[in-house]
N, C-alpha and C. Protein backbone atom coordinates (compact mmCIF):
# COMPACT_ATOMS: atom_id res chain seq x y z
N UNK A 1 -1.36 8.79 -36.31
CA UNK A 1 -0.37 8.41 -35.32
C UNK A 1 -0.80 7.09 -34.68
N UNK A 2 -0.26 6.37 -34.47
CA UNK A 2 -0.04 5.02 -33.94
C UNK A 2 -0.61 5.01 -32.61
N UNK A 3 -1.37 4.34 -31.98
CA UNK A 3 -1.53 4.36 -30.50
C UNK A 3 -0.61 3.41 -30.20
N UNK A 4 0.07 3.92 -28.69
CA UNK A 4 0.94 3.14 -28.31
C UNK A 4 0.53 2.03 -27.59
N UNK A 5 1.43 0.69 -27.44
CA UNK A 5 0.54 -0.53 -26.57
C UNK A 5 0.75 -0.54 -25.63
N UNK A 6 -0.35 -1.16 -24.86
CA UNK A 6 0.09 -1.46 -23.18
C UNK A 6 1.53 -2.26 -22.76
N UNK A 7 1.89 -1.82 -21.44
CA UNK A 7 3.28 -2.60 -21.77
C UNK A 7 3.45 -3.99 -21.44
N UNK A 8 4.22 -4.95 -21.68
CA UNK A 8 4.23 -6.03 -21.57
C UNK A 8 5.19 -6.67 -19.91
N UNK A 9 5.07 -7.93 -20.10
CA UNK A 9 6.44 -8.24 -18.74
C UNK A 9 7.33 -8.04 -19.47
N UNK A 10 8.01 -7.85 -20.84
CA UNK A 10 8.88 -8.64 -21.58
C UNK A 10 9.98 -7.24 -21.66
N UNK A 11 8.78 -6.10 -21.36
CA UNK A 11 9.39 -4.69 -21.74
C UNK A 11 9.79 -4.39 -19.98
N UNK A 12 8.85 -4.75 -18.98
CA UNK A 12 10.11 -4.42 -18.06
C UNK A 12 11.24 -5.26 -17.80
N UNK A 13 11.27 -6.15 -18.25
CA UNK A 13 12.70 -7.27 -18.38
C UNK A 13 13.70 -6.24 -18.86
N UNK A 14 13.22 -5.75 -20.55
CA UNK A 14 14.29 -5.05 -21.13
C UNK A 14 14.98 -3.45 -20.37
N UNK A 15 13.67 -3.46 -19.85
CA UNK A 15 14.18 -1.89 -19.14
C UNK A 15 15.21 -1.73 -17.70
N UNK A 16 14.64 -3.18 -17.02
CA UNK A 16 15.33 -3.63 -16.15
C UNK A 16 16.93 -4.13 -16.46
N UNK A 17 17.21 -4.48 -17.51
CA UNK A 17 18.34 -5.50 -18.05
C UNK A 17 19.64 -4.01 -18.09
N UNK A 18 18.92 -3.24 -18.44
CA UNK A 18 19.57 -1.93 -18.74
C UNK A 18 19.79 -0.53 -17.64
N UNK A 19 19.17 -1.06 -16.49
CA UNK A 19 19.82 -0.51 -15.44
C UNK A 19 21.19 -1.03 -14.58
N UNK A 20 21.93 -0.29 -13.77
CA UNK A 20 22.98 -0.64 -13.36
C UNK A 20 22.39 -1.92 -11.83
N UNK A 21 22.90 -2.75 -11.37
CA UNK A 21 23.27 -3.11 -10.53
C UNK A 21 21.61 -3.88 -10.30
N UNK A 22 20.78 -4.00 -11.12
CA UNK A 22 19.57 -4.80 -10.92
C UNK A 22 19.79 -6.10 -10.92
N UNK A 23 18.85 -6.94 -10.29
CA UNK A 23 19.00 -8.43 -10.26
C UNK A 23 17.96 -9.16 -10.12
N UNK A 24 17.78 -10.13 -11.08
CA UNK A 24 16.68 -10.95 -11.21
C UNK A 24 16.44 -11.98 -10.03
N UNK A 25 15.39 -11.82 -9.15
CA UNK A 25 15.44 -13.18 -8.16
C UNK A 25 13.24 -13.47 -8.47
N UNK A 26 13.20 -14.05 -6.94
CA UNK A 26 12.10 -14.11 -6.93
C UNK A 26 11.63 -13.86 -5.75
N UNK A 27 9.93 -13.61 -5.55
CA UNK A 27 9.32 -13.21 -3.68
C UNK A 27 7.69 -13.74 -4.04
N UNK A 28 7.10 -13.52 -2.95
CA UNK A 28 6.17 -14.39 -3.36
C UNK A 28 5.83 -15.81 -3.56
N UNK A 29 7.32 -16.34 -3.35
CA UNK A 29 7.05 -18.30 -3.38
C UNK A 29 8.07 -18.31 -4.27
N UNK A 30 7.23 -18.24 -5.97
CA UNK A 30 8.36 -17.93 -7.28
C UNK A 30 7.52 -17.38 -8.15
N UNK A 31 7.28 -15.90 -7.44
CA UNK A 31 7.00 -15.27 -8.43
C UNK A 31 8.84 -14.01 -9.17
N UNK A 32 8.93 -13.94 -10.31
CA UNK A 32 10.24 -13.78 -10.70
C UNK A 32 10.04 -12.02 -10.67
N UNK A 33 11.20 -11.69 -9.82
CA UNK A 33 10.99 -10.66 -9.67
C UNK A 33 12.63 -9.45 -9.61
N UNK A 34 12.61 -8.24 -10.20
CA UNK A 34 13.58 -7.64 -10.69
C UNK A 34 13.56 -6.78 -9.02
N UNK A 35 15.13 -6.81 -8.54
CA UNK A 35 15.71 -5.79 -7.34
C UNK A 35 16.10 -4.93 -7.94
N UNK A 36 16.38 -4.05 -7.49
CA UNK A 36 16.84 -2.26 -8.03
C UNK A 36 17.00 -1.95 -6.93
N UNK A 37 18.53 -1.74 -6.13
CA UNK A 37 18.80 -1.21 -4.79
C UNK A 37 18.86 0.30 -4.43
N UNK A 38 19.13 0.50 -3.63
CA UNK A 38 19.32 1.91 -2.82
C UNK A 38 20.47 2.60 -3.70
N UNK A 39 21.49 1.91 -3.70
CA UNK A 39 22.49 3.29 -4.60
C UNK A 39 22.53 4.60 -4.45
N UNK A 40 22.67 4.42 -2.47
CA UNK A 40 22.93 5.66 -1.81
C UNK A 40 21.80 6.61 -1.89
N UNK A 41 20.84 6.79 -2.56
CA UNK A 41 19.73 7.47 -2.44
C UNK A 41 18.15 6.68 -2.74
N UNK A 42 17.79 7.11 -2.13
CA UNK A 42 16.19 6.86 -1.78
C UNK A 42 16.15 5.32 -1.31
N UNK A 43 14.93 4.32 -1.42
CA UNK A 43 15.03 3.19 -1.07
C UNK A 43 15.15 2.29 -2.05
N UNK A 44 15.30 0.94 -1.75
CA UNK A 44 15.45 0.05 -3.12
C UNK A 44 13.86 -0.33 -2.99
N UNK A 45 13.70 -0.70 -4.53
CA UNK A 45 11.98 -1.52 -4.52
C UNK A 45 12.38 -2.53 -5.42
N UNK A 46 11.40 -3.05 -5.33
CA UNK A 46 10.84 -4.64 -6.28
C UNK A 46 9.96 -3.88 -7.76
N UNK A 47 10.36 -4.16 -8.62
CA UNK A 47 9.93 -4.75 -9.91
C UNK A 47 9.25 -5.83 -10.32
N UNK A 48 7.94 -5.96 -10.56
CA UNK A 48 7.37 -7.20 -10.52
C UNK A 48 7.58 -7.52 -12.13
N UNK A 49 7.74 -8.37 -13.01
CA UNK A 49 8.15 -9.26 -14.22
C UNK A 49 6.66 -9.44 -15.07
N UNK A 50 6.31 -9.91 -14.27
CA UNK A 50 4.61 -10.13 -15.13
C UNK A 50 3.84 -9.67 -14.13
N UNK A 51 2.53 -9.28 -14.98
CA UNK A 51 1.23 -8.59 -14.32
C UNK A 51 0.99 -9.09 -13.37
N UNK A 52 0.39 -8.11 -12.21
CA UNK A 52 -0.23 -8.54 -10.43
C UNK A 52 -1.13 -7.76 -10.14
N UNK A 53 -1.83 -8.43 -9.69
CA UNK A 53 -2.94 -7.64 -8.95
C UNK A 53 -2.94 -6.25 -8.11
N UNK A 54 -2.87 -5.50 -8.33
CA UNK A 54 -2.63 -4.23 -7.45
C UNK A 54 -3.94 -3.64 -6.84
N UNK A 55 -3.91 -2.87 -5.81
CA UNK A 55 -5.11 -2.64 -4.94
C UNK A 55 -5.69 -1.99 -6.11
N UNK A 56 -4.98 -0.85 -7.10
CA UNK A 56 -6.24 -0.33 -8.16
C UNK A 56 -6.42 -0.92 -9.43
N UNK A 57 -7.16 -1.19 -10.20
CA UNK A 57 -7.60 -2.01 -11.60
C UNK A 57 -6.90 -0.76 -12.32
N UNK A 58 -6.28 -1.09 -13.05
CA UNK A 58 -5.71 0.39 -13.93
C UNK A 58 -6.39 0.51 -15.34
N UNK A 59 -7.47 -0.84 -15.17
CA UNK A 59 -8.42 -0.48 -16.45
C UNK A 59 -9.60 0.62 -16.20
N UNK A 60 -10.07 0.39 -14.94
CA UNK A 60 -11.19 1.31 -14.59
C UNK A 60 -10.51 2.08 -13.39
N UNK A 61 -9.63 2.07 -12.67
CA UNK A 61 -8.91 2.86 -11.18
C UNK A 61 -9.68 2.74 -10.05
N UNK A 62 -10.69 1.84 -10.05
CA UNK A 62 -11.68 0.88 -9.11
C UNK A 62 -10.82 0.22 -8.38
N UNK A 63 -10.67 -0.03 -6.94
CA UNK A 63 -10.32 -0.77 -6.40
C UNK A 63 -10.40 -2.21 -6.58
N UNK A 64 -10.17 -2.96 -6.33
CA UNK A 64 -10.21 -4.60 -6.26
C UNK A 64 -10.85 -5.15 -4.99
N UNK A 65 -12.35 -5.64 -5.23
CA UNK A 65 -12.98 -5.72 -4.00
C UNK A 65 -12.15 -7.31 -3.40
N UNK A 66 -10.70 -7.57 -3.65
CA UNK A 66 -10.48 -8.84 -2.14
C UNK A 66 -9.90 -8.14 -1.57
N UNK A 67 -9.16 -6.94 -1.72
CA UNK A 67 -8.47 -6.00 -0.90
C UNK A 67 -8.97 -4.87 -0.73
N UNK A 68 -9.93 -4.59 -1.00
CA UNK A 68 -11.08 -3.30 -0.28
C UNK A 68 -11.33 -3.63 0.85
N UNK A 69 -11.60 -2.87 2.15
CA UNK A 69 -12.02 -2.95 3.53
C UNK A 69 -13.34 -2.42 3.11
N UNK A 70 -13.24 -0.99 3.36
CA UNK A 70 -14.11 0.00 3.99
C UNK A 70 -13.88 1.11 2.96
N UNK A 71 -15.15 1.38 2.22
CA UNK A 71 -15.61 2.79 1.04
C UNK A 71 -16.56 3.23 2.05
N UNK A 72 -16.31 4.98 2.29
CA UNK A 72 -17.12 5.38 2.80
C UNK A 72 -16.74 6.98 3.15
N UNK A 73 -17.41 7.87 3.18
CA UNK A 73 -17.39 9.29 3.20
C UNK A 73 -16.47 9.87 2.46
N UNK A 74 -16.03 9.43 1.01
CA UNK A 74 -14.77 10.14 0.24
C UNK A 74 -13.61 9.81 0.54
N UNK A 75 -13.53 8.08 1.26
CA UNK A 75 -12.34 7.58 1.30
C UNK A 75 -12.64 5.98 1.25
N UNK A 76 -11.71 5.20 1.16
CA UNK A 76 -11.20 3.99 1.21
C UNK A 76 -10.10 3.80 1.32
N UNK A 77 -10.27 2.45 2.18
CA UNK A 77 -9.18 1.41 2.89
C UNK A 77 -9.35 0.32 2.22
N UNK A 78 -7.57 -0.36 2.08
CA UNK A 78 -7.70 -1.31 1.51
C UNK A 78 -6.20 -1.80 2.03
N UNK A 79 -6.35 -3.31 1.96
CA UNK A 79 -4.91 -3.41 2.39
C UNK A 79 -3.64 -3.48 0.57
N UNK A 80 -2.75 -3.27 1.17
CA UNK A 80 -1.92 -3.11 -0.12
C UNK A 80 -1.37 -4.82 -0.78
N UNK A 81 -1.74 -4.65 -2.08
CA UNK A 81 -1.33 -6.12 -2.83
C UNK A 81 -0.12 -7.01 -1.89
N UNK A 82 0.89 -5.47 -1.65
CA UNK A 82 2.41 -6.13 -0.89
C UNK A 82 2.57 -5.86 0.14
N UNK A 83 1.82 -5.60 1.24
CA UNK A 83 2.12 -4.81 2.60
C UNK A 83 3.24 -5.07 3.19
N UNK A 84 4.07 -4.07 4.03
CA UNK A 84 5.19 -4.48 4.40
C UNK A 84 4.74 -4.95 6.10
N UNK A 85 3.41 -4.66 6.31
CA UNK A 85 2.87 -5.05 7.75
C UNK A 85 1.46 -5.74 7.36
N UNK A 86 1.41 -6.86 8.05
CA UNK A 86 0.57 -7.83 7.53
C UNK A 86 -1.25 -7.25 7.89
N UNK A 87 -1.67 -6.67 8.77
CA UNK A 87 -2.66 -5.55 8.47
C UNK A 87 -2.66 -4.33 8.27
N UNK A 88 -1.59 -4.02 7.38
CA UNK A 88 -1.52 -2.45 7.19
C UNK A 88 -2.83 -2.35 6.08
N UNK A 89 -3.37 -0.63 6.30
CA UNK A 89 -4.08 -0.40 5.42
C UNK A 89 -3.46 0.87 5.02
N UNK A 90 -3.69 0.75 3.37
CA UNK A 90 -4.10 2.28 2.72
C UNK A 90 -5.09 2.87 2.77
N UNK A 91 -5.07 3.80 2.89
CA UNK A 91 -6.65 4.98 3.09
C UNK A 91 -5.74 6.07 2.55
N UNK A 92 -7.09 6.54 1.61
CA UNK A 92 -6.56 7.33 0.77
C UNK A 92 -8.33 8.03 0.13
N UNK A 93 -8.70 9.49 -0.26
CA UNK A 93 -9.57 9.41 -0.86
C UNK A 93 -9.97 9.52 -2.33
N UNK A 94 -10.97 9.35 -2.44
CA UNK A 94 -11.80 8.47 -3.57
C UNK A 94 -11.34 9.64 -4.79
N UNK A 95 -10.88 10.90 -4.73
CA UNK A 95 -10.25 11.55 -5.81
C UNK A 95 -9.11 11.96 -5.51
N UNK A 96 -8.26 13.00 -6.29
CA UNK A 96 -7.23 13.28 -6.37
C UNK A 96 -7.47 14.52 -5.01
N UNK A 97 -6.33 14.43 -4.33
CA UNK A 97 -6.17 15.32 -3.38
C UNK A 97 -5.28 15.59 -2.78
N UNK A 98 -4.44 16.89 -3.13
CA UNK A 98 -2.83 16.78 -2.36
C UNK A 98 -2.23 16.86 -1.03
N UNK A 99 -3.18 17.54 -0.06
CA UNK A 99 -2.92 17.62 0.85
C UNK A 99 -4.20 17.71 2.16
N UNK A 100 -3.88 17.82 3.60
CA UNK A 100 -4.71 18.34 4.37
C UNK A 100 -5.40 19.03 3.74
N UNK A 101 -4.92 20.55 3.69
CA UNK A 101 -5.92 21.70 3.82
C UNK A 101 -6.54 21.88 2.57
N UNK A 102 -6.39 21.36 1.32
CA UNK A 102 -7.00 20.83 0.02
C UNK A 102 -8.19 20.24 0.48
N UNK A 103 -8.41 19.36 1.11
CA UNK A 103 -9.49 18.54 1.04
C UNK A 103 -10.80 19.38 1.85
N UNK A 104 -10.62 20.21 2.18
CA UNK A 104 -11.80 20.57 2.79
C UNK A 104 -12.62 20.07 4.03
N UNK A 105 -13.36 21.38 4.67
CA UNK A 105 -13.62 20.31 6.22
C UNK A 105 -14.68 19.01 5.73
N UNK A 106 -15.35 19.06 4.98
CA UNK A 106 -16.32 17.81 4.56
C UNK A 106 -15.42 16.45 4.74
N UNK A 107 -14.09 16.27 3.34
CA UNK A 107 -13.62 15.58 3.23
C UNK A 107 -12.53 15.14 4.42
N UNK A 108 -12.09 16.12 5.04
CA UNK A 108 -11.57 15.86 6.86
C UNK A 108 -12.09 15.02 7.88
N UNK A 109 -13.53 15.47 7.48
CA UNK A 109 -14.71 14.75 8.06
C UNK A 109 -14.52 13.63 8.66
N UNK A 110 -14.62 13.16 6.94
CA UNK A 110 -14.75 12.07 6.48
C UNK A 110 -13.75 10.72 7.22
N UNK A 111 -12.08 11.62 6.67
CA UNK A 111 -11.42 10.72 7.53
C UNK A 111 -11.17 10.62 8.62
N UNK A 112 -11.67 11.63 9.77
CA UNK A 112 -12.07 11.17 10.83
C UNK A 112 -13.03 9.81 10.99
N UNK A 113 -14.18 9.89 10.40
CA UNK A 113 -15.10 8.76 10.42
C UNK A 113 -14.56 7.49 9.60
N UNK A 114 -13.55 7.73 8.40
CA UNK A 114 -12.80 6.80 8.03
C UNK A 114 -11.70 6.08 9.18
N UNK A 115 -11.04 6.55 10.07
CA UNK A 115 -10.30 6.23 10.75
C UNK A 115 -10.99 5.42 12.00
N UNK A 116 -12.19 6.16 12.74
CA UNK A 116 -12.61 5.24 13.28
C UNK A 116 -12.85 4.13 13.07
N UNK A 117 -13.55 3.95 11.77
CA UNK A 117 -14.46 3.01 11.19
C UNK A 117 -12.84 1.70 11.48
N UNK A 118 -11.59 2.17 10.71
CA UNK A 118 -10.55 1.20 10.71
C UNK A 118 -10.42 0.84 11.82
N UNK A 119 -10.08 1.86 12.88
CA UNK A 119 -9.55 1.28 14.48
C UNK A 119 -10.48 0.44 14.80
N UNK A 120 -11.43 0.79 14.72
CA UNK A 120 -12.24 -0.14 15.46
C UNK A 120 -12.04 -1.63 15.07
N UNK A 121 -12.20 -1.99 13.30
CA UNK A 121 -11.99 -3.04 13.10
C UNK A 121 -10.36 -3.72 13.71
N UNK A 122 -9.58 -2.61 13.34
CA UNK A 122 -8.39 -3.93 13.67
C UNK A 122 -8.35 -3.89 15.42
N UNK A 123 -9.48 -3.02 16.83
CA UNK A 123 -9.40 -4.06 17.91
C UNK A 123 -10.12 -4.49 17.82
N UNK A 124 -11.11 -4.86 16.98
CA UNK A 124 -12.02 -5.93 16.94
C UNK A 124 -11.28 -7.03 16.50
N UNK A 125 -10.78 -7.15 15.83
CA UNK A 125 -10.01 -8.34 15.44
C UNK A 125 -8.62 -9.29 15.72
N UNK A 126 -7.89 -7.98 16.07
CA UNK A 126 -6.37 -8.08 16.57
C UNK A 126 -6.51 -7.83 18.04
N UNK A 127 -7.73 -7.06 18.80
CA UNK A 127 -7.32 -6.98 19.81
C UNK A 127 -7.43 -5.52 20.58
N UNK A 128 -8.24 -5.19 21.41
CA UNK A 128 -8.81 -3.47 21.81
C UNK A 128 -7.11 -3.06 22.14
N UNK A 129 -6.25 -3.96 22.09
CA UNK A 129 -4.62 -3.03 22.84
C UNK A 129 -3.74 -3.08 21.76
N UNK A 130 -4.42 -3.40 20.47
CA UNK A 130 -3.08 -3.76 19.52
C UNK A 130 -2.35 -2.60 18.96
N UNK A 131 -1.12 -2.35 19.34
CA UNK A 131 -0.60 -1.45 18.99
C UNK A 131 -0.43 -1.10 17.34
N UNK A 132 -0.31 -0.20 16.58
CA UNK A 132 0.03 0.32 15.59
C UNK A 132 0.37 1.33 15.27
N UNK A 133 0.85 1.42 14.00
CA UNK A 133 1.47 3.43 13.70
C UNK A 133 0.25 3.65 12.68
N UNK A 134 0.65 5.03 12.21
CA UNK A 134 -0.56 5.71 11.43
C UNK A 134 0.51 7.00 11.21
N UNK A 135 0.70 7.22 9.73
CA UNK A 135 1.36 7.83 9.17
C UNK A 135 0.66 8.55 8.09
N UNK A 136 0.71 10.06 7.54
CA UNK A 136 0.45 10.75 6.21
C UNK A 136 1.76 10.98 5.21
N UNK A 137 1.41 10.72 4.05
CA UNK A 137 1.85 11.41 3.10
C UNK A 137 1.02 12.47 2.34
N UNK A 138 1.48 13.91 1.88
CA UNK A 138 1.09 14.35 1.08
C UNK A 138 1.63 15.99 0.86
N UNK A 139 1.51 16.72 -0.13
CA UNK A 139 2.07 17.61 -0.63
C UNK A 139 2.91 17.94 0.56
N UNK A 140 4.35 18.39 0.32
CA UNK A 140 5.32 19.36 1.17
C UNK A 140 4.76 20.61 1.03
N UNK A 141 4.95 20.99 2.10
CA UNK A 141 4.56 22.59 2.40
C UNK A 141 5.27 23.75 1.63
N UNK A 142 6.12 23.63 0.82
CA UNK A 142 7.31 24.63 0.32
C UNK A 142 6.67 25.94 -0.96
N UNK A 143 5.33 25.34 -0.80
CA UNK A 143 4.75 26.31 -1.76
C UNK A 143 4.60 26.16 -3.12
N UNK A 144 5.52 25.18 -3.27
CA UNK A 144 5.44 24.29 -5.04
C UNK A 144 4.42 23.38 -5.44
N UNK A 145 4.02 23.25 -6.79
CA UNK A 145 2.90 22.86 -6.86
C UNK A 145 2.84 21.67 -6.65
N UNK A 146 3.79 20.47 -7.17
CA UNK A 146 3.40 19.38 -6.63
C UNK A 146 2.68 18.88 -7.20
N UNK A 147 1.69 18.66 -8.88
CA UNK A 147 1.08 18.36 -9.19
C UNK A 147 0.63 16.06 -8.94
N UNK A 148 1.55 15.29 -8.57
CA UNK A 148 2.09 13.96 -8.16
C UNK A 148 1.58 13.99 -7.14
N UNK A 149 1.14 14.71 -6.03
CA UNK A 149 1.30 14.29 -4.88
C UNK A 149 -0.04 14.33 -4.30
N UNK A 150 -0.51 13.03 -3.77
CA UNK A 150 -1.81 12.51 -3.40
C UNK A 150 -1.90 12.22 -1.84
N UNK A 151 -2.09 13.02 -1.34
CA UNK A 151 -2.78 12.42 -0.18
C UNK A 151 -3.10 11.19 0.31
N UNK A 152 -2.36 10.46 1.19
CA UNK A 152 -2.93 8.65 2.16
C UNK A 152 -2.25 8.95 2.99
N UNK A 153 -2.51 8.12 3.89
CA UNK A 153 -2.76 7.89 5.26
C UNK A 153 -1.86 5.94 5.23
N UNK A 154 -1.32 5.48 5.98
CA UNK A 154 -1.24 4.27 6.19
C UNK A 154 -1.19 3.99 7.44
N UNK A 155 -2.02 2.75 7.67
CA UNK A 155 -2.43 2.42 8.98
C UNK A 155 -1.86 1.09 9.16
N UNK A 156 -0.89 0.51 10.34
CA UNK A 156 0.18 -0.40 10.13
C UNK A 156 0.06 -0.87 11.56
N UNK A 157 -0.87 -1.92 12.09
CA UNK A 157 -0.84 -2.47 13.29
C UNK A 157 0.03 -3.35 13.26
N UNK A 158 0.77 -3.25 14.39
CA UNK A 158 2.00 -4.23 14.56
C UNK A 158 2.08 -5.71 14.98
N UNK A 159 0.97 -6.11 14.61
CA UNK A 159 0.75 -7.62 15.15
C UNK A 159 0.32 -8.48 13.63
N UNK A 160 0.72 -9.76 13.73
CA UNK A 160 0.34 -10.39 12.73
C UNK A 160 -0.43 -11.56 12.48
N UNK A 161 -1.18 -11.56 13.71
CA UNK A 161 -2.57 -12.15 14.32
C UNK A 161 -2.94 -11.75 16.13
N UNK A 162 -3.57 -12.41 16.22
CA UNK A 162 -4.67 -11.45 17.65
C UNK A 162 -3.32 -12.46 18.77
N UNK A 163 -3.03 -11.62 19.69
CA UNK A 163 -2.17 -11.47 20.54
C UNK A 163 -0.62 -12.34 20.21
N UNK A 164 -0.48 -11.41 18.77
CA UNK A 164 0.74 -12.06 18.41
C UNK A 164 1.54 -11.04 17.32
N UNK A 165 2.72 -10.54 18.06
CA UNK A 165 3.45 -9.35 17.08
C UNK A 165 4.17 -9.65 15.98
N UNK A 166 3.91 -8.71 15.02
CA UNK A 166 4.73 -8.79 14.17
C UNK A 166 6.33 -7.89 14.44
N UNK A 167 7.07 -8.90 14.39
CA UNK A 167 8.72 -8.53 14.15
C UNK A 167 9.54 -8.66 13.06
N UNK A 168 10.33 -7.58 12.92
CA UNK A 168 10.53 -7.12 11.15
C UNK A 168 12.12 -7.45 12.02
N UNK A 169 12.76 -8.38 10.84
CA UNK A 169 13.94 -8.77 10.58
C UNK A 169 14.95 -7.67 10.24
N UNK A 170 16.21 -7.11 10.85
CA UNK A 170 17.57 -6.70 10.27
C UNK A 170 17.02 -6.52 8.94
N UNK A 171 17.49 -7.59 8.12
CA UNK A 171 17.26 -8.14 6.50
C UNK A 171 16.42 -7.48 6.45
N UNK A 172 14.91 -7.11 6.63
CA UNK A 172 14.05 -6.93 5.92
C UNK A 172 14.05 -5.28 6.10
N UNK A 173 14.35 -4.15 7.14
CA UNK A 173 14.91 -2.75 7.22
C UNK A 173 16.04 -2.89 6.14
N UNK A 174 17.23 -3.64 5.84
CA UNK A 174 18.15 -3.21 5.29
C UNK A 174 18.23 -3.56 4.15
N UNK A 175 17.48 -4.47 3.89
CA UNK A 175 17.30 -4.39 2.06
C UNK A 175 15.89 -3.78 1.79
N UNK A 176 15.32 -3.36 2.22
CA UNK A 176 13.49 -2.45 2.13
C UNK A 176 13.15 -3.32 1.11
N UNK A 177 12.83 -4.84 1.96
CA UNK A 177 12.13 -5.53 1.07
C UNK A 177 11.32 -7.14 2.02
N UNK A 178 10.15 -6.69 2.07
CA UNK A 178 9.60 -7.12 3.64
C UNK A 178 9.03 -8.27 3.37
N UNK A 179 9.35 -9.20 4.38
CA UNK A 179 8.27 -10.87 3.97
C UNK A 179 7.19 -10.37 5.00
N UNK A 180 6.00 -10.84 4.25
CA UNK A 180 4.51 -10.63 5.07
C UNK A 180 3.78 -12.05 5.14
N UNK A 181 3.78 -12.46 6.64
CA UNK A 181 2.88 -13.67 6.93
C UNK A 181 1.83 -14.08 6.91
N UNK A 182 1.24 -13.05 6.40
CA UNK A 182 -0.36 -13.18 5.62
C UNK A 182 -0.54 -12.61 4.66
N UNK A 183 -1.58 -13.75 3.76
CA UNK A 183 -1.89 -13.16 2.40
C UNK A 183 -2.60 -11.91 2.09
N UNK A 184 -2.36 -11.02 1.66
CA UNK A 184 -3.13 -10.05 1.72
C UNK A 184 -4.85 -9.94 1.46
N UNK A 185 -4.94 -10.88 1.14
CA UNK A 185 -6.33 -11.03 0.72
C UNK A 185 -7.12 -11.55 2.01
N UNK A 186 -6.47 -12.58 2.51
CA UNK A 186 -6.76 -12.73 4.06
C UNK A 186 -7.39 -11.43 4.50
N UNK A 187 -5.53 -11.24 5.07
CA UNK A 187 -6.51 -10.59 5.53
C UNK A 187 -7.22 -9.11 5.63
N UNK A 188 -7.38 -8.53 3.97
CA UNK A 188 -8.56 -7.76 3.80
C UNK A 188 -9.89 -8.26 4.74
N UNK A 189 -10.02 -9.50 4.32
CA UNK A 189 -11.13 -10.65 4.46
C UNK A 189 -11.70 -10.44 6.10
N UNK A 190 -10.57 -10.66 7.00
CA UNK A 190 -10.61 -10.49 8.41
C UNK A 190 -11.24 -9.10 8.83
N UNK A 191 -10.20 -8.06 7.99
CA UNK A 191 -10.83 -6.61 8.65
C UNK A 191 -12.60 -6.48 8.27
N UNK A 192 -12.40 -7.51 6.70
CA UNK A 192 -14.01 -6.24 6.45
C UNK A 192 -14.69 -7.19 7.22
N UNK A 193 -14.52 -8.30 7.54
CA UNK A 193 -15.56 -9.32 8.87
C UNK A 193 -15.62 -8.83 10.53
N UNK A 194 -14.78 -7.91 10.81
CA UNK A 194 -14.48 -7.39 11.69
C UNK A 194 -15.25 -5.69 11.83
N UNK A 195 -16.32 -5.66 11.06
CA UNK A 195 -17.42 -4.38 11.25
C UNK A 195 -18.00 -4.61 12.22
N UNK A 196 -18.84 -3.22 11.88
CA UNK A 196 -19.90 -2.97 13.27
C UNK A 196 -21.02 -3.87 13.06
């Protein structure tokens, strides 16, 4: 049997070309990039055209140390390739884990001491008052297995430098498709300089 190949940009072009109501633009400056809207259910996302850097290497599932923060007690933070908040972090841990009560008190622990470790950096950096949200995803409670569903945390301070907020545009809630005023690599860069 044939091993199958990795996929190309060329194949999500074609896959894209063949959905209803998609549209080729660009984000990123000009990087060329496929829309796929809402269509009344769920949100619309971006399709990226050619290969990007994503917070995980999908050759090894290693993070990418310009957007790694903080590895430590069975978790990591990292900010996301595309954040829709210019220091948001992912935290998420280091294996597969669906929910709270899955992970065990060790790994609970952990993100307790993971969470500090973050707050602290972004008032160290942004500011001891900077407001932010802090949100979970992970398994629904309904008793189904859920085998997809991974456990993170996102941590989304609302400022987009030290005593200066970030404000999200109409446009950018109603098409769920967010401009971010810093490079993400930035500022990874800022938080992990912003330790104890």
């Amino acid at each position: 049997m044939a091993r199958p190949r990795k996929a190309r940009p060329q194949d999500v072009d074609e896959i894209c070309t063949g959905l209803p109501h998609t549209r080729l633009a660009t984000s990123w400056g000009d990087v060329p990039t496929w829309l796929v809207p809402e269509e009344g259910k769920g949100r619309g996302f971006v399709l990226y055209r050619r290969p990007h850097k994503t917070a995980v290497d999908p050759a090894t599932g290693e993070m990418y140390d310009d957007l790694l923060v903080i590895r430590r007690a069975g978790w990591q933070a990292a900010v996301p390739w595309a954040p829709s908040w210019p220091y948001e972090l992912l935290i998420s841990p280091d294996r597969h884990v669906p929910d709270l009560p899955a992970a065990g008190p060790d790994l609970r622990a952990g993100l307790g001491a993971m969470l500090v470790d973050a707050l602290t950096r972004v008032g160290r950096f942004l500011g001891p008052d900077a407001p932010y949200m802090l949100w979970f995803h992970q398994r629904p409670a309904d008793g189904d297995d859920w085998p997809a569903a991974h456990l993170h945390a996102h941590l989304a301070p609302a400022m987009r430098a030290p005593g200066v907020r970030r404000h999200l545009a109409a446009a950018e809630f109603g098409a769920g498709v967010f401009f971010d005023p810093v490079d993400p690599r930035q500022a990874a860069a800022h938080l992990r300089s912003a330790s104890a």
